[in-house]
Protein backbone atom coordinates (compact mmCIF):
# COMPACT_ATOMS: atom_id res chain seq x y z
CA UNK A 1 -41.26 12.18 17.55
CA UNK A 2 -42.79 13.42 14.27
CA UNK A 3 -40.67 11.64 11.25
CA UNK A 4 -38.76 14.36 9.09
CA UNK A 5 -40.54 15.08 5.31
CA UNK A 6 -37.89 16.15 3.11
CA UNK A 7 -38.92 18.31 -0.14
CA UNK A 8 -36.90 19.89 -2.87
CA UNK A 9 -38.72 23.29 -4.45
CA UNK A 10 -37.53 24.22 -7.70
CA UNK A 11 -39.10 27.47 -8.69
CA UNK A 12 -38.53 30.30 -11.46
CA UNK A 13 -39.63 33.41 -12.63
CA UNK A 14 -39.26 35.56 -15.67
CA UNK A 15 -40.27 38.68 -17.73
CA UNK A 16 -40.37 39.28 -21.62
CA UNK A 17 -39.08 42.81 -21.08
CA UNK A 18 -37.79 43.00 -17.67
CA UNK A 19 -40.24 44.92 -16.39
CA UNK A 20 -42.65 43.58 -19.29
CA UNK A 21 -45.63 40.36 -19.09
CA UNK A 22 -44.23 38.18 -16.25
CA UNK A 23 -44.86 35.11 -14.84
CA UNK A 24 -43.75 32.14 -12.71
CA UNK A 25 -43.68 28.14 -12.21
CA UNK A 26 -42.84 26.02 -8.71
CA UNK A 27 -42.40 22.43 -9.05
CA UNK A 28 -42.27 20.45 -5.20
CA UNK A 29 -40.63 16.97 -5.42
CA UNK A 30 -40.32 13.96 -2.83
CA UNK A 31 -36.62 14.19 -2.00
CA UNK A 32 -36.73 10.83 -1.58
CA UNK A 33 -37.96 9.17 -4.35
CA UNK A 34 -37.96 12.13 -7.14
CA UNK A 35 -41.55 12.30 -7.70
CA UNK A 36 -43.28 15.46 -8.44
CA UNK A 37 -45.88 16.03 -5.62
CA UNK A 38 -47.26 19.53 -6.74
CA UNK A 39 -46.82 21.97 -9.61
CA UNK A 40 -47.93 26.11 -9.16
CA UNK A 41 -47.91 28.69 -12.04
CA UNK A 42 -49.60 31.91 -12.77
CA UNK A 43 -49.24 35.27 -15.10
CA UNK A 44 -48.66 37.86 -12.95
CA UNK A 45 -48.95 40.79 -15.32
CA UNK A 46 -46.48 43.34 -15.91
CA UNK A 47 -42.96 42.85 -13.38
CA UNK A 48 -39.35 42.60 -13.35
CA UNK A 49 -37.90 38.86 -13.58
CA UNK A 50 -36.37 39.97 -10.10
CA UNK A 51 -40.14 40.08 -8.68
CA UNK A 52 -41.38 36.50 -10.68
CA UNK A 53 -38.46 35.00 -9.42
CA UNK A 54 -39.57 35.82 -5.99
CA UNK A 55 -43.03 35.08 -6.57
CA UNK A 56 -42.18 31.31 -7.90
CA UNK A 57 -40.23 31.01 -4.69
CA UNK A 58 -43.25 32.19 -2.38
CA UNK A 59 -45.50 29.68 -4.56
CA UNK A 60 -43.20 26.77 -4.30
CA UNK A 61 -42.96 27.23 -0.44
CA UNK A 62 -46.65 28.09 0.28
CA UNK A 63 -47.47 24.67 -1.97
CA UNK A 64 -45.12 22.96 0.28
CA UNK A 65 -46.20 23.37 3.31
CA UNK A 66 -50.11 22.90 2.02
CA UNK A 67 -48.79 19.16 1.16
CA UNK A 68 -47.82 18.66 4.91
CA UNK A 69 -49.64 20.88 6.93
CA UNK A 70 -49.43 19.21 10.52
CA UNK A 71 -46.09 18.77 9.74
CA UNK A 72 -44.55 21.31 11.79
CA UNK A 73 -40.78 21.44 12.63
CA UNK A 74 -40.54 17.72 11.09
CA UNK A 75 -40.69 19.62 7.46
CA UNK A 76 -37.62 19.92 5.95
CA UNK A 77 -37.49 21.90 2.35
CA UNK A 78 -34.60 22.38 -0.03
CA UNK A 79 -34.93 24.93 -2.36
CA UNK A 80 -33.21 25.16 -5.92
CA UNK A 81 -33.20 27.84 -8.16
CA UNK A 82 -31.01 29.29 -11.20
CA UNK A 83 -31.51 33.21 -9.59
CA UNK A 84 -28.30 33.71 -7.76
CA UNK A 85 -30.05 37.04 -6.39
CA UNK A 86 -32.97 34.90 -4.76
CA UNK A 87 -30.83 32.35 -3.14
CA UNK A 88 -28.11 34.35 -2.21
CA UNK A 89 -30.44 36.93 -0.60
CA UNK A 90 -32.46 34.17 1.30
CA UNK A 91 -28.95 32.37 2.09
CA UNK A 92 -28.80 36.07 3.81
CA UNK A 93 -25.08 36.69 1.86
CA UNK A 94 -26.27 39.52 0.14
CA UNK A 95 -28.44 42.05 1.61
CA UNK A 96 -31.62 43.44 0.07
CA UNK A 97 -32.04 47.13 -0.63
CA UNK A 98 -34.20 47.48 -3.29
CA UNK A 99 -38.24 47.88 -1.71
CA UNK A 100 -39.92 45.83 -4.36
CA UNK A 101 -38.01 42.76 -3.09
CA UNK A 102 -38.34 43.41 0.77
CA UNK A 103 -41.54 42.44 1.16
CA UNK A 104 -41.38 39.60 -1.45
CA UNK A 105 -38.25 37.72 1.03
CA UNK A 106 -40.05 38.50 3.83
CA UNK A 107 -43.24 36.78 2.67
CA UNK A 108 -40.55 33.89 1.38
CA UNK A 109 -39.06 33.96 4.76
CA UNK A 110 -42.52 33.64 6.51
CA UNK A 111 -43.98 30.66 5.43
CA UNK A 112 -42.00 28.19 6.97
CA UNK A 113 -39.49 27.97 10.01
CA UNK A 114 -35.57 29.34 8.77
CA UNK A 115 -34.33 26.46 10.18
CA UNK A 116 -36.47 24.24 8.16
CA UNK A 117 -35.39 25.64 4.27
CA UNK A 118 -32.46 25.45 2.31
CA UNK A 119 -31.12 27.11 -0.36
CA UNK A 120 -28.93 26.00 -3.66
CA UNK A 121 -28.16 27.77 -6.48
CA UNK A 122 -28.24 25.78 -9.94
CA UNK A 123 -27.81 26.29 -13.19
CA UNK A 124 -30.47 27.14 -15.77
CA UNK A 125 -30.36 23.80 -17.26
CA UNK A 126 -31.32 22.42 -14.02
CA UNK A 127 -34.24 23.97 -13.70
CA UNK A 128 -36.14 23.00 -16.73
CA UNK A 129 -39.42 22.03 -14.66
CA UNK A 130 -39.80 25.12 -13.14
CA UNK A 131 -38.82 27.33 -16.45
CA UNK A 132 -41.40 25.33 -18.00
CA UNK A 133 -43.92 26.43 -16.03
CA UNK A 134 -43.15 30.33 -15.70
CA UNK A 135 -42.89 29.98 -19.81
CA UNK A 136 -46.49 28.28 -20.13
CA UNK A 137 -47.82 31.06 -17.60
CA UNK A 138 -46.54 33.67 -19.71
CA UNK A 139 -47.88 32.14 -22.50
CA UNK A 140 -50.96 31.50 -20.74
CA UNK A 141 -51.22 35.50 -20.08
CA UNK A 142 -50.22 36.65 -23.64
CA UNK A 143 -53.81 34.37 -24.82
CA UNK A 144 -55.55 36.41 -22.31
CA UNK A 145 -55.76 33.74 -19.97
CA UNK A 146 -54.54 31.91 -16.78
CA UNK A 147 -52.30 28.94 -16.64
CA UNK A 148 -53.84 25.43 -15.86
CA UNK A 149 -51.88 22.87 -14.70
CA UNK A 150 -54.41 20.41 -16.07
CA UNK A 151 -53.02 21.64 -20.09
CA UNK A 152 -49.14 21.50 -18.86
CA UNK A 153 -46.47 19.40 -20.50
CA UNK A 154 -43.87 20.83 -17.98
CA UNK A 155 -42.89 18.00 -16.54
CA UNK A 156 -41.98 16.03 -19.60
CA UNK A 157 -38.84 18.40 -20.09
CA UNK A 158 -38.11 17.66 -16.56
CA UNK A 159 -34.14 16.26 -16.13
CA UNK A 160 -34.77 12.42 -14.73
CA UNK A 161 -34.03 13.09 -10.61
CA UNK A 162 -32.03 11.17 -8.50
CA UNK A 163 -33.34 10.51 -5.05
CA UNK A 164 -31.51 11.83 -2.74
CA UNK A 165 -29.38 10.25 -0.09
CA UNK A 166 -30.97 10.25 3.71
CA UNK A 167 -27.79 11.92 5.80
CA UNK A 168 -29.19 15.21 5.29
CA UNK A 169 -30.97 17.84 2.54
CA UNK A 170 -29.09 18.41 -0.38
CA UNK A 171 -26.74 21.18 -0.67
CA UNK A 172 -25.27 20.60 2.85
CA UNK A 173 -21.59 21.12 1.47
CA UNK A 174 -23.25 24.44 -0.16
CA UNK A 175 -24.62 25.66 3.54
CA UNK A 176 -21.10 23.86 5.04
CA UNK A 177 -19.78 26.56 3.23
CA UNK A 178 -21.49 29.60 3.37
CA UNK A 179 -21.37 29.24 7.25
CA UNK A 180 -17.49 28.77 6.88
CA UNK A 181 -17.48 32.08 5.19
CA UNK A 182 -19.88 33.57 7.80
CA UNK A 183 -17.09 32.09 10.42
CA UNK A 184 -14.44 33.61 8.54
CA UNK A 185 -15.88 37.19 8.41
CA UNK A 186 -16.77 37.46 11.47
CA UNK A 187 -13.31 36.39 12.82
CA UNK A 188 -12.31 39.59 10.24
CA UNK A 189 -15.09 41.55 11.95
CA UNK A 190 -17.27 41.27 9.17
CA UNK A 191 -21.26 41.54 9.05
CA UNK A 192 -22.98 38.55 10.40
CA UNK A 193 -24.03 36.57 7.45
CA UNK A 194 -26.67 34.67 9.14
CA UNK A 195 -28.89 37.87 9.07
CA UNK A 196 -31.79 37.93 6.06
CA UNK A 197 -31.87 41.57 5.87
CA UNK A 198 -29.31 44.37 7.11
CA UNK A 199 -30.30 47.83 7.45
CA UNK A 200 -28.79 50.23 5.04
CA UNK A 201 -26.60 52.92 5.75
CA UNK A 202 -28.39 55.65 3.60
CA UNK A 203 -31.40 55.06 1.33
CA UNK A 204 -30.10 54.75 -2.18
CA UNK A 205 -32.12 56.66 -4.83
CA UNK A 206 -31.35 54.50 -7.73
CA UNK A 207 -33.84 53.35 -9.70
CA UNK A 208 -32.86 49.19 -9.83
CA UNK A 209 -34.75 46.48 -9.37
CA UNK A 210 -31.66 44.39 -9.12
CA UNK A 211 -29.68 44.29 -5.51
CA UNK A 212 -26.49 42.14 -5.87
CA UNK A 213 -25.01 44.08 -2.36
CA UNK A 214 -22.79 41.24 -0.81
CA UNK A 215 -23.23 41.34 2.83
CA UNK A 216 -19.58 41.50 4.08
CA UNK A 217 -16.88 43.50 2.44
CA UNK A 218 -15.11 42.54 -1.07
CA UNK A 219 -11.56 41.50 -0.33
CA UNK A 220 -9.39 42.73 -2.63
CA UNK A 221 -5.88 42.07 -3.58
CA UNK A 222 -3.69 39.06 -2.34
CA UNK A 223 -6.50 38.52 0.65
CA UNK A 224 -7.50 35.18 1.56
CA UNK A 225 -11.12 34.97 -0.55
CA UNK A 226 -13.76 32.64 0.14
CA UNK A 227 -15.23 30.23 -2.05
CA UNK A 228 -17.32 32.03 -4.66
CA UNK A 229 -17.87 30.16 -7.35
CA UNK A 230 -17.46 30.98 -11.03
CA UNK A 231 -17.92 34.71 -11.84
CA UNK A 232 -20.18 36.08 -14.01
CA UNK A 233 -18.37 36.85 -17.35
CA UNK A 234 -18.85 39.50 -19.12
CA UNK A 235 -16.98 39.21 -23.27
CA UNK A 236 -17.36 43.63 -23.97
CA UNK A 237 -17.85 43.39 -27.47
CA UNK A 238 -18.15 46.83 -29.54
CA UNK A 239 -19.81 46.60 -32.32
CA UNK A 240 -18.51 47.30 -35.99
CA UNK A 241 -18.12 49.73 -37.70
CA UNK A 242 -20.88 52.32 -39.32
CA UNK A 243 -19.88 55.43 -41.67
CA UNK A 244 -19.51 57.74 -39.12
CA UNK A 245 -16.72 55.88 -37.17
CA UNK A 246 -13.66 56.16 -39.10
CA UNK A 247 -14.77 60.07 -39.30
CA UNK A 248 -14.82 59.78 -35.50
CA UNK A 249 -18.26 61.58 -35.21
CA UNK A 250 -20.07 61.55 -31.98
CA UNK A 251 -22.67 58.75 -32.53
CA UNK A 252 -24.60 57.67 -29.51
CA UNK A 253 -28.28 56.99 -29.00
CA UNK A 254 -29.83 60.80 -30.07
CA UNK A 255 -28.37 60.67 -33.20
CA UNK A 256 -29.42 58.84 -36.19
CA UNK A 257 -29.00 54.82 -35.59
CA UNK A 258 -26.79 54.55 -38.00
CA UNK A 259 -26.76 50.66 -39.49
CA UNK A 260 -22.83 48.53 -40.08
CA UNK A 261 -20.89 49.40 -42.91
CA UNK A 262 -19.28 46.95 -44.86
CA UNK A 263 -16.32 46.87 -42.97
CA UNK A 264 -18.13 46.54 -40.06
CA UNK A 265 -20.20 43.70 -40.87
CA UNK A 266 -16.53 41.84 -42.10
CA UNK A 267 -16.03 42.69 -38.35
CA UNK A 268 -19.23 41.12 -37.39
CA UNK A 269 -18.47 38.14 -39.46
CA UNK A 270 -14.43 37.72 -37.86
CA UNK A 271 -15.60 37.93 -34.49
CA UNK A 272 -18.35 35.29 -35.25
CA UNK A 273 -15.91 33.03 -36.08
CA UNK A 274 -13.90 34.10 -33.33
CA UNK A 275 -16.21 32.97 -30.78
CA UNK A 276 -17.35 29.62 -32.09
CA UNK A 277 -13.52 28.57 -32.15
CA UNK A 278 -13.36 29.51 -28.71
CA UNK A 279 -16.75 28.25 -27.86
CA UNK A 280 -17.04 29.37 -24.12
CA UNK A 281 -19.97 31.81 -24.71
CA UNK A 282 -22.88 30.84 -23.16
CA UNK A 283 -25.61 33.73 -23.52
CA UNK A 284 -25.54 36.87 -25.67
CA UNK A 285 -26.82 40.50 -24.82
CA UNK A 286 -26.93 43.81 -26.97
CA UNK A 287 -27.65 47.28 -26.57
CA UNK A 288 -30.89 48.18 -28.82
CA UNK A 289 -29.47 50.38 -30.92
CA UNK A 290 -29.12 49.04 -34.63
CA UNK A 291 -25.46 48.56 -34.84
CA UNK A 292 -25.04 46.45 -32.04
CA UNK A 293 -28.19 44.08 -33.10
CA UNK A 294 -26.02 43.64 -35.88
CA UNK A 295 -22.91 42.67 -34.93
CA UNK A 296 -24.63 40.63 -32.25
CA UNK A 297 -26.89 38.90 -34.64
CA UNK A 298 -23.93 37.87 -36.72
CA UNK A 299 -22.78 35.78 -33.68
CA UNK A 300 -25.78 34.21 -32.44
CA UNK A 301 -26.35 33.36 -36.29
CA UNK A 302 -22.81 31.56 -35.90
CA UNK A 303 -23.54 29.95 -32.40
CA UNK A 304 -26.99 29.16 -32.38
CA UNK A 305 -27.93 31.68 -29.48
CA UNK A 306 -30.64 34.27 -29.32
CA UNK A 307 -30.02 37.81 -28.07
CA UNK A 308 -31.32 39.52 -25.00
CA UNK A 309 -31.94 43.12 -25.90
CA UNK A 310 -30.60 45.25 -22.72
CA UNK A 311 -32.01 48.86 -22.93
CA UNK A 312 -29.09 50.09 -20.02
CA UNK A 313 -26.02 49.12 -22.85
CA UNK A 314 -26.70 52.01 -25.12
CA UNK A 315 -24.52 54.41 -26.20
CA UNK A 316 -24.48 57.83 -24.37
CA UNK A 317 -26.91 60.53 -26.27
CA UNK A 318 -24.78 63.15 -27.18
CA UNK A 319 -27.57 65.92 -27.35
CA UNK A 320 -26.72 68.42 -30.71
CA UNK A 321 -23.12 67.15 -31.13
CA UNK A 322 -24.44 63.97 -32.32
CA UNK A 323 -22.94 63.63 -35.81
CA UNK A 324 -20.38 66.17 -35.52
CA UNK A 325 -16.28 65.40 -35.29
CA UNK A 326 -14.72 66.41 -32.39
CA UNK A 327 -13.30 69.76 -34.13
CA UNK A 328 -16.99 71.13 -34.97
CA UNK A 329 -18.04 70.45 -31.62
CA UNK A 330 -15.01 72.43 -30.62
CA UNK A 331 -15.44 75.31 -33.41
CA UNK A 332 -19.58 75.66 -32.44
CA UNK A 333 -19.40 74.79 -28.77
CA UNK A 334 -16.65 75.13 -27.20
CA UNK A 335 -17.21 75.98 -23.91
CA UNK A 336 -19.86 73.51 -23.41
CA UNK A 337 -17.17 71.04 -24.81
CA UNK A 338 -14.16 72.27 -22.24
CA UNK A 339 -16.61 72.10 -19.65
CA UNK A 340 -17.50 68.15 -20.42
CA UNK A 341 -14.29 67.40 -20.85
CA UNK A 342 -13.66 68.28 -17.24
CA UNK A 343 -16.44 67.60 -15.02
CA UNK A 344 -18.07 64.09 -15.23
CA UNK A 345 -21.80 65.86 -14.25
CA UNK A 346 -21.79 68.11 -17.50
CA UNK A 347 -24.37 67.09 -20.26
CA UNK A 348 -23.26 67.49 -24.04
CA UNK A 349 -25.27 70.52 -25.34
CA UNK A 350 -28.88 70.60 -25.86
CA UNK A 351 -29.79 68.43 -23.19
CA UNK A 352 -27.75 64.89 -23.92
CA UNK A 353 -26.18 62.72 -21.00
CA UNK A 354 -23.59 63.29 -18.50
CA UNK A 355 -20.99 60.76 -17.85
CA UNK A 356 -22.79 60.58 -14.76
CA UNK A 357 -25.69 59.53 -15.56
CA UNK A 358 -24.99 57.20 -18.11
CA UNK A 359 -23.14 55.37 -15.61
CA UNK A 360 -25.31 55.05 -13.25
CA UNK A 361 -27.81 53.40 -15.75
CA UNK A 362 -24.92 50.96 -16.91
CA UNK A 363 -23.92 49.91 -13.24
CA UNK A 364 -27.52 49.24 -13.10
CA UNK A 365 -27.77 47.32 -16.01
CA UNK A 366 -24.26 45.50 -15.18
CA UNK A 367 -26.27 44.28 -12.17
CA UNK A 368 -29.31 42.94 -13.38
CA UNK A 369 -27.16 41.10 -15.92
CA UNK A 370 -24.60 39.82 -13.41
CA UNK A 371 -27.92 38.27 -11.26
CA UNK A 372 -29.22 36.88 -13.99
CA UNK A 373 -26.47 35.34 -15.49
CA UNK A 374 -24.27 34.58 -11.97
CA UNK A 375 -21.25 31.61 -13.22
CA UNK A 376 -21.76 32.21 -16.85
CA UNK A 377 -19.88 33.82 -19.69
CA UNK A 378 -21.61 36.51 -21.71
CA UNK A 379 -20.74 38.32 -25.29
CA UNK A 380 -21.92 41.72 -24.59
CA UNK A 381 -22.59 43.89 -27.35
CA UNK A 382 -22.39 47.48 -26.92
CA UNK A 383 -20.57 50.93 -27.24
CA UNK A 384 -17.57 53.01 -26.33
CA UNK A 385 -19.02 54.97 -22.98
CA UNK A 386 -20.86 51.94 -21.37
CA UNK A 387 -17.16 49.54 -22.44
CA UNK A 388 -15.09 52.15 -21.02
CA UNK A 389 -17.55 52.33 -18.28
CA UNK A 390 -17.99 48.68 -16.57
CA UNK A 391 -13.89 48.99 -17.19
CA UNK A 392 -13.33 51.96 -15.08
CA UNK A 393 -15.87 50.98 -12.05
CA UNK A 394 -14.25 47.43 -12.16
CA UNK A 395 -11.51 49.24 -11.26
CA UNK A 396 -12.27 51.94 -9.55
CA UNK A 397 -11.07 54.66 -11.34
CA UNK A 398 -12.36 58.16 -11.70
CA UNK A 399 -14.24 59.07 -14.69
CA UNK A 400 -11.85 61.38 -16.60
CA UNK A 401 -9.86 58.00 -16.52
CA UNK A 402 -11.97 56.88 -19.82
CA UNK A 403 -10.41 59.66 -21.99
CA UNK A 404 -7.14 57.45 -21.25
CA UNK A 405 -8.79 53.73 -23.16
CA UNK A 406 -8.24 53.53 -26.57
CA UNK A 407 -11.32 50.81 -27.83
CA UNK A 408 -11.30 50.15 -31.26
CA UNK A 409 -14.55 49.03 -33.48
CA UNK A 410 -15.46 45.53 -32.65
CA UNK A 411 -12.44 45.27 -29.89
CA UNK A 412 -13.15 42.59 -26.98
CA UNK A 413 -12.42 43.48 -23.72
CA UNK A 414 -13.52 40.90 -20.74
CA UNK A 415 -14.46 41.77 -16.89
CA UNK A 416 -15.47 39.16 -14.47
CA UNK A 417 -17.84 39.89 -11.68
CA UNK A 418 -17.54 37.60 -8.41
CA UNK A 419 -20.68 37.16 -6.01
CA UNK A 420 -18.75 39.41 -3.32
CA UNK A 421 -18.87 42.64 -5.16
CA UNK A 422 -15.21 42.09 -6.53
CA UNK A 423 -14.30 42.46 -10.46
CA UNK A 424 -11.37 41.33 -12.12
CA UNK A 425 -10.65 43.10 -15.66
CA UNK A 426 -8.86 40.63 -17.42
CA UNK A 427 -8.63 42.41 -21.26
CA UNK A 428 -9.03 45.72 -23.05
CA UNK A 429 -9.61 46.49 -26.95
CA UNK A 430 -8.22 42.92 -28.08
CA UNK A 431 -8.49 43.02 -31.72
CA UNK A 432 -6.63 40.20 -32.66
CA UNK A 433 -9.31 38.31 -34.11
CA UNK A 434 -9.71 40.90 -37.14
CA UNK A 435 -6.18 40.23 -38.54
């Protein structure tokens, strides 16, 4: 009888950009004694941190099984990663839609038996090793060159490991789990959760790299839930003020970019100090447009974070009402105006967005961030349409329901996003903090 070889991959992927220069790192590790056996990195070019995330995984497994070759069935791997996408998608909870990452989790899923791998989610801190590495690739690929593991420091910003106890891989209570869920659904008549890929009902023509889909159904209302873990957070924060706002002047991303006022940088400054007294926000992200930079650079100043620029959180582009009141838009267009006001699929004149369209490009952005940043809480920085947006799909609601929300300049308003496609609004246009 062969004796089991127990392994713990830690891999990681990312992309200055998102899709933009991308790379990956793998670290393997002797589950028993915490020693680092193998390290694998590379600069994969241009790709979405969905696809380096994928391709660290396929490196960390391919260099595990190269370690033990004649191993066979006696290999036992336990993979860790920070991408709640990855490992819930291996874990075969969520299904995977989206074609770039088909073939990636079926190469994953290929190189060793399913029985044989594991999968726990951790948190980015974690996963230092492996970060490490995808950083020095990408580094590595901005010089013009490849990464060599001979030049890495990786593993001196490695956590000190633990080695782990012999009754089984780590993460059993995490698998314990997931197959009590898988139990529970299909005693609801749910989807089998033990499957790595479902078929989809209809082909979706969205263009996102990012597939969150949870495999069974949400439960919603007073339903017994399972176990999901800490949602992703998402703190809505709209920016300050600019000149045109207190003239209530369309504004949105065709227009002119229009910088903070005074007042709204005071507004920057109170909700600054707003969020350091509370200090539960972990990550920032901002729309690009110049306003929102601002206010969100006022509270990563305060807090000591850096700000992920998120091209999907901008403001709707009003086409030739930009800078115009709501009264010249009715006096110079105002059929095009009635006819906006009433259908959801009806650009603003001279070719702006519908509310259609912008929200399919802010569910889409919604779900790359609530991947990336699965169990966290996040100030997001951005305007009226996309705030009023994640609101009204959280809950459902039709779209004509966002001439109902009254959002104020630099209001908070706070939505959490569970792994199984639930969402719990839990504030809208707080503006307490700028008393």
């Amino acid at each position: 009888m062969s004796i089991a070889r127990r392994l713990v991959v830690e891999a990681d992927g990312g992309s200055r950009g998102n899709p933009g220069p991308a790379g990956y790192g793998a670290v393997v590790i002797d589950a028993a004694t915490g020693e680092t056996l193998a390290e694998a990195a590379e600069y994969i070019g241009v790709a979405t941190n969905n696809v380096a995330e994928y391709r660290g995984l396929i490196a960390g497994l391919t260099a595990a099984k190269a370690l033990f070759p004649d191993a066979g069935d006696a290999l036992r791997v336990h993979v860790r990663m920070d991408s709640k996408l990855v490992v819930e998608q291996m874990s075969g909870r969520w299904k995977i839609k989206h074609p770039d990452m088909k073939p990636l989790a079926a190469r994953a899923a290929a190189i060793l038996p399913p029985s044989s791998v594991t999968y726990e989610w951790i948190p980015r801190a974690q996963n230092k090793h492996a970060d490490r590495l995808a950083n020095e690739a990408m580094d590595a690929g901005r010089d013009g060159r490849q990464w060599e593991a001979s030049a890495s420091t990786a593993e001196l910003d490695a956590p000190a490991r633990t080695p782990l106890p012999d009754r089984g891989p780590p993460g059993d209570a995490v698998a314990g789990a997931a197959k009590a869920r898988a139990a529970l659904a299909a005693a609801r008549g749910g989807a089998d959760a033990g499957t790595l890929f479902e078929v989809d009902a209809g082909a979706s023509d969205e263009p996102e790299p990012t597939d969150v889909t949870a495999v069974a159904s949400p439960q919603v209302g007073w339903a017994a839930a399972p176990d999901l873990g800490a949602p992703a957070t998402f703190v809505l924060l709209r920016h300050g003020e600019t000149l045109l706002t207190p003239e209530k002047r369309f504004s949105g991303s065709g227009g002119t970019d229009p910088e903070l006022s005074a007042t709204g940088r005071d507004q920057a400054a109170r909700a600054a100090l707003h969020f350091a007294a509370l200090g539960t926000v972990q990550d920032i992200v901002s729309s690009p447009l110049r306003r929102c930079r601002e206010t969100a650079a006022a509270v990563a100043d305060r807090l000591g974070l850096d700000v992920r620029i998120e091209d999907g959180l901008r403001e709707t582009d009003f086409g030739a009402w930009e800078g115009l009141t709501f009264g010249e838009v009715r006096e110079r267009y105002g059929d095009d105006l009635t006819a906006w006001l009433a259908d959801p699929e009806t650009a603003p004149t001279g070719g702006g967005e519908s509310f259609t369209e912008v929200a399919g490009r802010v569910a889409a952005a919604r779900d790359r961030l609530t991947a990336r940043y699965a169990g966290r809480t996040v100030l997001v920085v951005t305007h009226v349409t996309p705030i009023k947006t994640l609101v009204r799909l959280a809950l459902e609601a039709p779209a004509q329901s966002m001439f109902r929300m009254e959002l104020s300049a630099a209001s908070i308003s706070t939505v959490a996003y569970y792994g199984d496609g639930n969402a719990s609004v839990r504030l809208l246009n707080d503006t307490s903090h700028l008393r």
